[in-house]
N, C-alpha and C. Protein backbone atom coordinates (compact mmCIF):
# COMPACT_ATOMS: atom_id res chain seq x y z
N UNK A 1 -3.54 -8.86 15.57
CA UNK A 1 -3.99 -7.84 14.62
C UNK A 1 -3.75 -8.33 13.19
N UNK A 2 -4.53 -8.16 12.59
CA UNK A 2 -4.51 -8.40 11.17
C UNK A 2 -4.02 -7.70 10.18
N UNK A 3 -3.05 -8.41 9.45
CA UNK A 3 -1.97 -7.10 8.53
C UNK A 3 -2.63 -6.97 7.35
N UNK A 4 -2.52 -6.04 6.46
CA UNK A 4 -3.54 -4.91 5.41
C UNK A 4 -3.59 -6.07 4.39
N UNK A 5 -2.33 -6.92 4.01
CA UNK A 5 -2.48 -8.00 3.20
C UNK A 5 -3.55 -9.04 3.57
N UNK A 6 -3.46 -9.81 4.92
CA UNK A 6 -3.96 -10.71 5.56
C UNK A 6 -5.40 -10.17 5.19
N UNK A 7 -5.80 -8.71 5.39
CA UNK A 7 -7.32 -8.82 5.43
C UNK A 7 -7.97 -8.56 3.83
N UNK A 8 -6.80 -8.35 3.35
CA UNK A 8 -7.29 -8.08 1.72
C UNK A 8 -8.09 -9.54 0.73
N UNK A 9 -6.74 -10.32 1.71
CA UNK A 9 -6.80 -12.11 0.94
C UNK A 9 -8.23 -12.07 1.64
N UNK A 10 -8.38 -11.88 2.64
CA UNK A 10 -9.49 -12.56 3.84
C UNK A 10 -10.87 -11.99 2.97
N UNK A 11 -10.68 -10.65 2.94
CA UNK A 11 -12.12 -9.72 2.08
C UNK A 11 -12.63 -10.70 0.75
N UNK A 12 -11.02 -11.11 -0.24
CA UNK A 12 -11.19 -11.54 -0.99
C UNK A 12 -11.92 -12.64 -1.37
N UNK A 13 -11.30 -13.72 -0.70
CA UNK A 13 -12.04 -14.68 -0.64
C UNK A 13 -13.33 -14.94 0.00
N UNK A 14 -13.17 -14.24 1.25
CA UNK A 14 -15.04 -14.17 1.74
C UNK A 14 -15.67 -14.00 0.22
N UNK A 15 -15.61 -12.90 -0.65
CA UNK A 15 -16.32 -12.77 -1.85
C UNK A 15 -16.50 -14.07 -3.25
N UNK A 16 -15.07 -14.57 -2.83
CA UNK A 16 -15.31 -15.74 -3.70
C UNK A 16 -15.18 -15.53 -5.12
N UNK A 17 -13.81 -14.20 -5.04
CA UNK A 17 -13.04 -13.77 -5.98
C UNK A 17 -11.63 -14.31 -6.24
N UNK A 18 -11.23 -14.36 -7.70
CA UNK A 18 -9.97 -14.66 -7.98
C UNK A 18 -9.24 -13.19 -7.62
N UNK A 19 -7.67 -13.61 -7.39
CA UNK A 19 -6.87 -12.41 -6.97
C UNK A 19 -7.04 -11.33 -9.06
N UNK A 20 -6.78 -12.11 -9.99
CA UNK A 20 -7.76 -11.13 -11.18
C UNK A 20 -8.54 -10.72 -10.94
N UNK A 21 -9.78 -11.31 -10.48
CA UNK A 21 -11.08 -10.40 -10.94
C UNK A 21 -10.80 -9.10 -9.91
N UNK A 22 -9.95 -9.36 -8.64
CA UNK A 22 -10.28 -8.01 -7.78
C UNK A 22 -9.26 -7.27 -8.23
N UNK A 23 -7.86 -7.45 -8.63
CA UNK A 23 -7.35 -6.49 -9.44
C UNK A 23 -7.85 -5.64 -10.38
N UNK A 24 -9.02 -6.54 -11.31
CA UNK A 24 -9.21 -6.02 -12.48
C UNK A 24 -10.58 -4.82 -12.06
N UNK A 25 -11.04 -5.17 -10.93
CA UNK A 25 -12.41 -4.51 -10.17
C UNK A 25 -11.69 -3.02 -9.63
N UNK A 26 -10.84 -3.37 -9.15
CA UNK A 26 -9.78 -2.38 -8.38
C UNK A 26 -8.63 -1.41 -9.36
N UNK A 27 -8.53 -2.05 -10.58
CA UNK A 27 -7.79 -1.10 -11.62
C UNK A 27 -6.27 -0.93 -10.93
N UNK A 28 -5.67 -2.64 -10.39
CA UNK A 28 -4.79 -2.47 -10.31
C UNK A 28 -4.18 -3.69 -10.90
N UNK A 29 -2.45 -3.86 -10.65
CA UNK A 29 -2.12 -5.55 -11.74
C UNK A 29 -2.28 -6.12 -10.81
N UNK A 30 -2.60 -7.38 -11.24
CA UNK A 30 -2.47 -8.88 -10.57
C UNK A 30 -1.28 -9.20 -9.62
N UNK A 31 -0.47 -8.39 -10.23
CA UNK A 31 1.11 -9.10 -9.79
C UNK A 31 1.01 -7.89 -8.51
N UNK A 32 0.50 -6.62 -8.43
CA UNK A 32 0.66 -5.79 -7.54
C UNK A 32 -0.17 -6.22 -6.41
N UNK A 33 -1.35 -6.69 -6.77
CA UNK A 33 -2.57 -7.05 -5.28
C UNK A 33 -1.78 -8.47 -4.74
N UNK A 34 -0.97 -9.35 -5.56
CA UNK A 34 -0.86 -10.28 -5.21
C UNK A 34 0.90 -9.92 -3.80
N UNK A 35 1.50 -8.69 -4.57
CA UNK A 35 2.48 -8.29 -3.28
C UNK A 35 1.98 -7.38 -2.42
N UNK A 36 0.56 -6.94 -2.35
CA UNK A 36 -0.27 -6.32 -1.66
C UNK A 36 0.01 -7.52 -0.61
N UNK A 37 -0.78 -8.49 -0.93
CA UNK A 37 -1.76 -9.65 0.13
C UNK A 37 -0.31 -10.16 0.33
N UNK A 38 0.86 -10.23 -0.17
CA UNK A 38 2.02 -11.14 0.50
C UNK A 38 2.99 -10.08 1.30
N UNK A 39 2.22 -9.19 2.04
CA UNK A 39 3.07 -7.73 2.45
C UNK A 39 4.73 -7.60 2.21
N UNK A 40 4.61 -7.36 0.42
CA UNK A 40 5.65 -7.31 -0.09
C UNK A 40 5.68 -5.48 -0.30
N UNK A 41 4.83 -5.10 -0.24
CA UNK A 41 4.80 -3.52 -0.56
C UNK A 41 4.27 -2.91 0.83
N UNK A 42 5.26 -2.09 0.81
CA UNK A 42 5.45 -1.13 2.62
C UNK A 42 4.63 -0.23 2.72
N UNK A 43 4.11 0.79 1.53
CA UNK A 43 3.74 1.67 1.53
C UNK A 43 2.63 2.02 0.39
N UNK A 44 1.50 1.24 0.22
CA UNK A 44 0.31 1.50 -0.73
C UNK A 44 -0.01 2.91 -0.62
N UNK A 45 -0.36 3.23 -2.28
CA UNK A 45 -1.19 4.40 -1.87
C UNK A 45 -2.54 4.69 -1.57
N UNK A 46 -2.65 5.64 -0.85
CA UNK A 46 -4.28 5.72 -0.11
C UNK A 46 -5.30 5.51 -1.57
N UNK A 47 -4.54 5.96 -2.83
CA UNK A 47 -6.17 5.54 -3.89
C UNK A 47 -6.00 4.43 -4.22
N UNK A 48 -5.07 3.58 -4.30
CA UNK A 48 -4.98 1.69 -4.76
C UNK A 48 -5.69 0.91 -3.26
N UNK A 49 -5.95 1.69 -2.02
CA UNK A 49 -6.69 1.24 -1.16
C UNK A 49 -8.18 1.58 -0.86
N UNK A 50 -8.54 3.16 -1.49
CA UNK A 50 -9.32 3.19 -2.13
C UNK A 50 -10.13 2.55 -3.29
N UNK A 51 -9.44 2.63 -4.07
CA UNK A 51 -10.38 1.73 -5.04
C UNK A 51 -10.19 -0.40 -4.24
N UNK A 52 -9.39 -0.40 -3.84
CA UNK A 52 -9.41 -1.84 -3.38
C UNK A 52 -10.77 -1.63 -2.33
N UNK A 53 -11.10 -1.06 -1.21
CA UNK A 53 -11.90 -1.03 -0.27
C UNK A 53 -13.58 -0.99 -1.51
N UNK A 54 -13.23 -0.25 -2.08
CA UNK A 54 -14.71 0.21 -3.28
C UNK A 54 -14.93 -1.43 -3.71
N UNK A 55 -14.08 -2.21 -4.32
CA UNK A 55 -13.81 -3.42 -4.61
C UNK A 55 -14.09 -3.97 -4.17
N UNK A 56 -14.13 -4.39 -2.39
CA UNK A 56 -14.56 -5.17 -1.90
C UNK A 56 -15.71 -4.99 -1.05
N UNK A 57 -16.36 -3.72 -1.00
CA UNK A 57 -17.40 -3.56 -0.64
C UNK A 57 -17.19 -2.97 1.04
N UNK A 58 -16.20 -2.94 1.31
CA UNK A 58 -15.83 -2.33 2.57
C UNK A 58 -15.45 -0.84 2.80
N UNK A 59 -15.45 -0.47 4.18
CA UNK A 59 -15.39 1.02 4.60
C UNK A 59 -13.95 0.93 4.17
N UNK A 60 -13.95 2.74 3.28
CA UNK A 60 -11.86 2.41 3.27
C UNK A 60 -11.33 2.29 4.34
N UNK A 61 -11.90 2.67 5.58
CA UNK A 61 -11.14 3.33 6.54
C UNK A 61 -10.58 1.57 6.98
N UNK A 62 -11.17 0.84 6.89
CA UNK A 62 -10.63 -0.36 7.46
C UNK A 62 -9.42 -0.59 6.60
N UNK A 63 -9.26 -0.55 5.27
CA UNK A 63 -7.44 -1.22 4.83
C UNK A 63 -6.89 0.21 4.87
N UNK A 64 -7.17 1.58 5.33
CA UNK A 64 -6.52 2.85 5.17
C UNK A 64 -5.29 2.42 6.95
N UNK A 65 -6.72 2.26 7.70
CA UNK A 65 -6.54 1.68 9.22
C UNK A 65 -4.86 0.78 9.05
N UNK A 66 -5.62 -0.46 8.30
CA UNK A 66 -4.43 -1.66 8.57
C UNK A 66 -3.58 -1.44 7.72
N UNK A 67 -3.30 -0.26 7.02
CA UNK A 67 -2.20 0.05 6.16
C UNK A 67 -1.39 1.40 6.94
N UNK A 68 -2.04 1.71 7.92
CA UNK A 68 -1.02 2.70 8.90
C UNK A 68 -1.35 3.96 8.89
N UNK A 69 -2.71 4.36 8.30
CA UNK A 69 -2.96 5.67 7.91
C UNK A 69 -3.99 6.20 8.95
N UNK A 70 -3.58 6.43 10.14
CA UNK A 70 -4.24 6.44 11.06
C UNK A 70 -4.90 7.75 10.94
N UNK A 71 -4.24 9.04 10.94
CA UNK A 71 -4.70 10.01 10.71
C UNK A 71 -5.90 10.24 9.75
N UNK A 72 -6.01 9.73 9.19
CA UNK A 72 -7.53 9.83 8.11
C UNK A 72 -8.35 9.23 9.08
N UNK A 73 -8.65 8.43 10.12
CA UNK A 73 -9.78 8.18 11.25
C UNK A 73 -10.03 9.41 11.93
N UNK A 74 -8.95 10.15 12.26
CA UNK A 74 -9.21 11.62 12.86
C UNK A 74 -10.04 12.17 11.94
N UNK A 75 -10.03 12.25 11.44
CA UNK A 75 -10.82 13.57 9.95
C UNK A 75 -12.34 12.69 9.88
N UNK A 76 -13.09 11.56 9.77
CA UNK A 76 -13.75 11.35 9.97
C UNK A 76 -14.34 10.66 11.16
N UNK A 77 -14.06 11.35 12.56
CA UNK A 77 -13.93 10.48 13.73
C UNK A 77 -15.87 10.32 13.64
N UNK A 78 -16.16 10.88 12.70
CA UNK A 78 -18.16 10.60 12.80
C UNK A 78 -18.31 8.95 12.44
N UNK A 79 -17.97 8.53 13.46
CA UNK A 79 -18.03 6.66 13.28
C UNK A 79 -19.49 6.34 12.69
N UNK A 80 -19.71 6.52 11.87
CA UNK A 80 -21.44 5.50 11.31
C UNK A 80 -21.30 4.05 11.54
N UNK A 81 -20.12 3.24 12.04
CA UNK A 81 -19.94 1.91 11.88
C UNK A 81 -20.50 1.51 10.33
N UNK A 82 -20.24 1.92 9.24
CA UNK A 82 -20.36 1.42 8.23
C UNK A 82 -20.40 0.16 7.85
N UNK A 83 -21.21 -0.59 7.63
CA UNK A 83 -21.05 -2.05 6.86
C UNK A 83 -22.02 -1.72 6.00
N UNK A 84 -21.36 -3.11 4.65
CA UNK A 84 -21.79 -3.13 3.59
C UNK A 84 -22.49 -4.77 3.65
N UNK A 85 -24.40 -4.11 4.29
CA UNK A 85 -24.92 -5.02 4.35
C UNK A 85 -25.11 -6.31 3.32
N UNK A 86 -24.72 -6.76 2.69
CA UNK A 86 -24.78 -7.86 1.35
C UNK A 86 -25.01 -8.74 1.14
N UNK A 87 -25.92 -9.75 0.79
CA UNK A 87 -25.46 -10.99 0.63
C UNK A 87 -24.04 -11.42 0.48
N UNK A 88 -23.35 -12.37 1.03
CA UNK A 88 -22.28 -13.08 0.16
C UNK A 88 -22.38 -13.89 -1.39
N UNK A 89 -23.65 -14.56 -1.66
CA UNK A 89 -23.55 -15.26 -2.78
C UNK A 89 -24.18 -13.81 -3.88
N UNK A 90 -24.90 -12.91 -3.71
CA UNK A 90 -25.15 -12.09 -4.43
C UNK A 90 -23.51 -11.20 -5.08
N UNK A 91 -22.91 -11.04 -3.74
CA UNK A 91 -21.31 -10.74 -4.20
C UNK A 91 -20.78 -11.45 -5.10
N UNK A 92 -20.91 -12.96 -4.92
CA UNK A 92 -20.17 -13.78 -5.70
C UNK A 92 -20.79 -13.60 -7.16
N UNK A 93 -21.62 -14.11 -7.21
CA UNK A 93 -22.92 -13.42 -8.28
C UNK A 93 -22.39 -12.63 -9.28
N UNK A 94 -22.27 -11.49 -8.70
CA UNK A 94 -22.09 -9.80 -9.33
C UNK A 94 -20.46 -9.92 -9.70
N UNK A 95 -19.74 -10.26 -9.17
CA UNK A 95 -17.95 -10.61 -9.40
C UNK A 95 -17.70 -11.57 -10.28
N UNK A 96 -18.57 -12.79 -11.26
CA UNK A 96 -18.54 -13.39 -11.73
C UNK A 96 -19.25 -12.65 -13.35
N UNK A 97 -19.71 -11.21 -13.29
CA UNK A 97 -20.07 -10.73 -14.46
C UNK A 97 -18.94 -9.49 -15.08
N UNK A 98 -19.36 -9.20 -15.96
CA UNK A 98 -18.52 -8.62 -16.90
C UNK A 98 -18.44 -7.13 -16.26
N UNK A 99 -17.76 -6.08 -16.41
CA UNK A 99 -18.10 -4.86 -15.84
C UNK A 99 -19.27 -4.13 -16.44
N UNK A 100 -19.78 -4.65 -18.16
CA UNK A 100 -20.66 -4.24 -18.82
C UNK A 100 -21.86 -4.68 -18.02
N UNK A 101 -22.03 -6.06 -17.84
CA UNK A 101 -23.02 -6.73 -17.07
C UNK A 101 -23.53 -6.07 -15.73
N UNK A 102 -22.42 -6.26 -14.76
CA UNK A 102 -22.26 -5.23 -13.50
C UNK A 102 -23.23 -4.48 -14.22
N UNK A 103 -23.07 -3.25 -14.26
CA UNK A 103 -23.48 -1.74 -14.90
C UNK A 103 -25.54 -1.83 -15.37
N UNK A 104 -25.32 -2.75 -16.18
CA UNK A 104 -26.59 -3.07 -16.38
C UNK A 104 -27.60 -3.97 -15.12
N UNK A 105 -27.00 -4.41 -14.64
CA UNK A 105 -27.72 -4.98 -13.32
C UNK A 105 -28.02 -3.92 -12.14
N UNK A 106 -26.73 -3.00 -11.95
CA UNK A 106 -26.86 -1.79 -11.44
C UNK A 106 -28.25 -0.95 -11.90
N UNK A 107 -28.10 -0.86 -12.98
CA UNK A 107 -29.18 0.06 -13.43
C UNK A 107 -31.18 -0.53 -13.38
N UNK A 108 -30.49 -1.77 -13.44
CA UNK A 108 -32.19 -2.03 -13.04
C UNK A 108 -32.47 -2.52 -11.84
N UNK A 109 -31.73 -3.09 -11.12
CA UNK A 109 -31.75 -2.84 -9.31
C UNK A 109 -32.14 -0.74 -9.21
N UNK A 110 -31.28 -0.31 -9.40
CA UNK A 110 -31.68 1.36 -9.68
C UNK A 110 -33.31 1.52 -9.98
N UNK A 111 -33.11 1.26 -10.84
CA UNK A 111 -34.77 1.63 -11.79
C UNK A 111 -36.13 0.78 -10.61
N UNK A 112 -35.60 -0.42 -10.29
CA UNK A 112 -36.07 -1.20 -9.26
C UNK A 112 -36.49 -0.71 -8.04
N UNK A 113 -35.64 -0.09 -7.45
CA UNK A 113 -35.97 0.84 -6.12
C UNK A 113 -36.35 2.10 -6.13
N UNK A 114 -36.00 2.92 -7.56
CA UNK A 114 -36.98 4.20 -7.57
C UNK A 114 -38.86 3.72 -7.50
N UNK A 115 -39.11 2.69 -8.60
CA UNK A 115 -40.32 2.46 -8.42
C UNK A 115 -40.69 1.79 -6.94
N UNK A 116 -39.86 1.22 -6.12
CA UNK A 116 -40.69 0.55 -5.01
C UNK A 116 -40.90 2.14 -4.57
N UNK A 117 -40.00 3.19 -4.29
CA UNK A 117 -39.98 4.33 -3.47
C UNK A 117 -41.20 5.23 -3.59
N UNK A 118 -41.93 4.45 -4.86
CA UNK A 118 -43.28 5.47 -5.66
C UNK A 118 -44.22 4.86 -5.21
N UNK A 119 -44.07 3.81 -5.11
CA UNK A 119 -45.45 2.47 -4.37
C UNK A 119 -46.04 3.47 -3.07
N UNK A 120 -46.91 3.75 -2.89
CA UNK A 120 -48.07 4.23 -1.76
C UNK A 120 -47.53 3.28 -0.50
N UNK A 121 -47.44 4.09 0.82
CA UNK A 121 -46.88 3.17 1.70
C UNK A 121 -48.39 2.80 2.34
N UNK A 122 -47.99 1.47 2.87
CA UNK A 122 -49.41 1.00 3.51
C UNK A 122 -48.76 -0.82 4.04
């Protein structure tokens, strides 16, 4: 089984993030994700795993899961099997821009798919 640290480093690097940029994505310190991933801290809270799961593009329930919070699977036992279909290099991509940048790429990917949604289907 994989411990909440082990899969944080693992998320991380699949993305092809520095342990900064996902702190700084996640709005937590460097020095804290880094005793996250070295399971130096016993007891995270469910929103620093929250915003970490938002961060890496994953269901929370998976680091809520490997952080011991089992009871929150009860409350949504409606399994969608969630994945966050993605490219990997598009991840890497998007983690290598500014949060201003982010935001603006957001918005015209956005603007992007309202107009395909207007296109006449055929």
């Amino acid at each position: 089984m994989t411990t909440l640290g082990g899969r944080i480093r693992e998320l991380r690097e699949q993305m092809g993030v520095s342990q900064a940029q996902l702190a700084a994505s996640a709005e937590v310190s460097q020095g804290y994700l880094c005793q996250l991933e070295r399971e130096d801290v016993k007891n995270p809270s469910a929103a620093v795993l929250l915003r970490l799961a938002s961060a890496l593009y994953v269901d929370p329930r998976e680091l809520l899961d490997a952080a011991g919070f089992t009871a929150v699977r009860a409350f949504g036992s409606n399994d969608s099997n969630y994945k966050a279909e993605v490219d990997p290099d598009l991840l890497r991509f998007l983690a290598g821009l500014s949060p201003e940048q982010q935001r603006y790429v957001l918005l015209l990917l956005q603007s992007l798919g309202q107009r395909m949604d207007a296109l006449p289907a055929g």
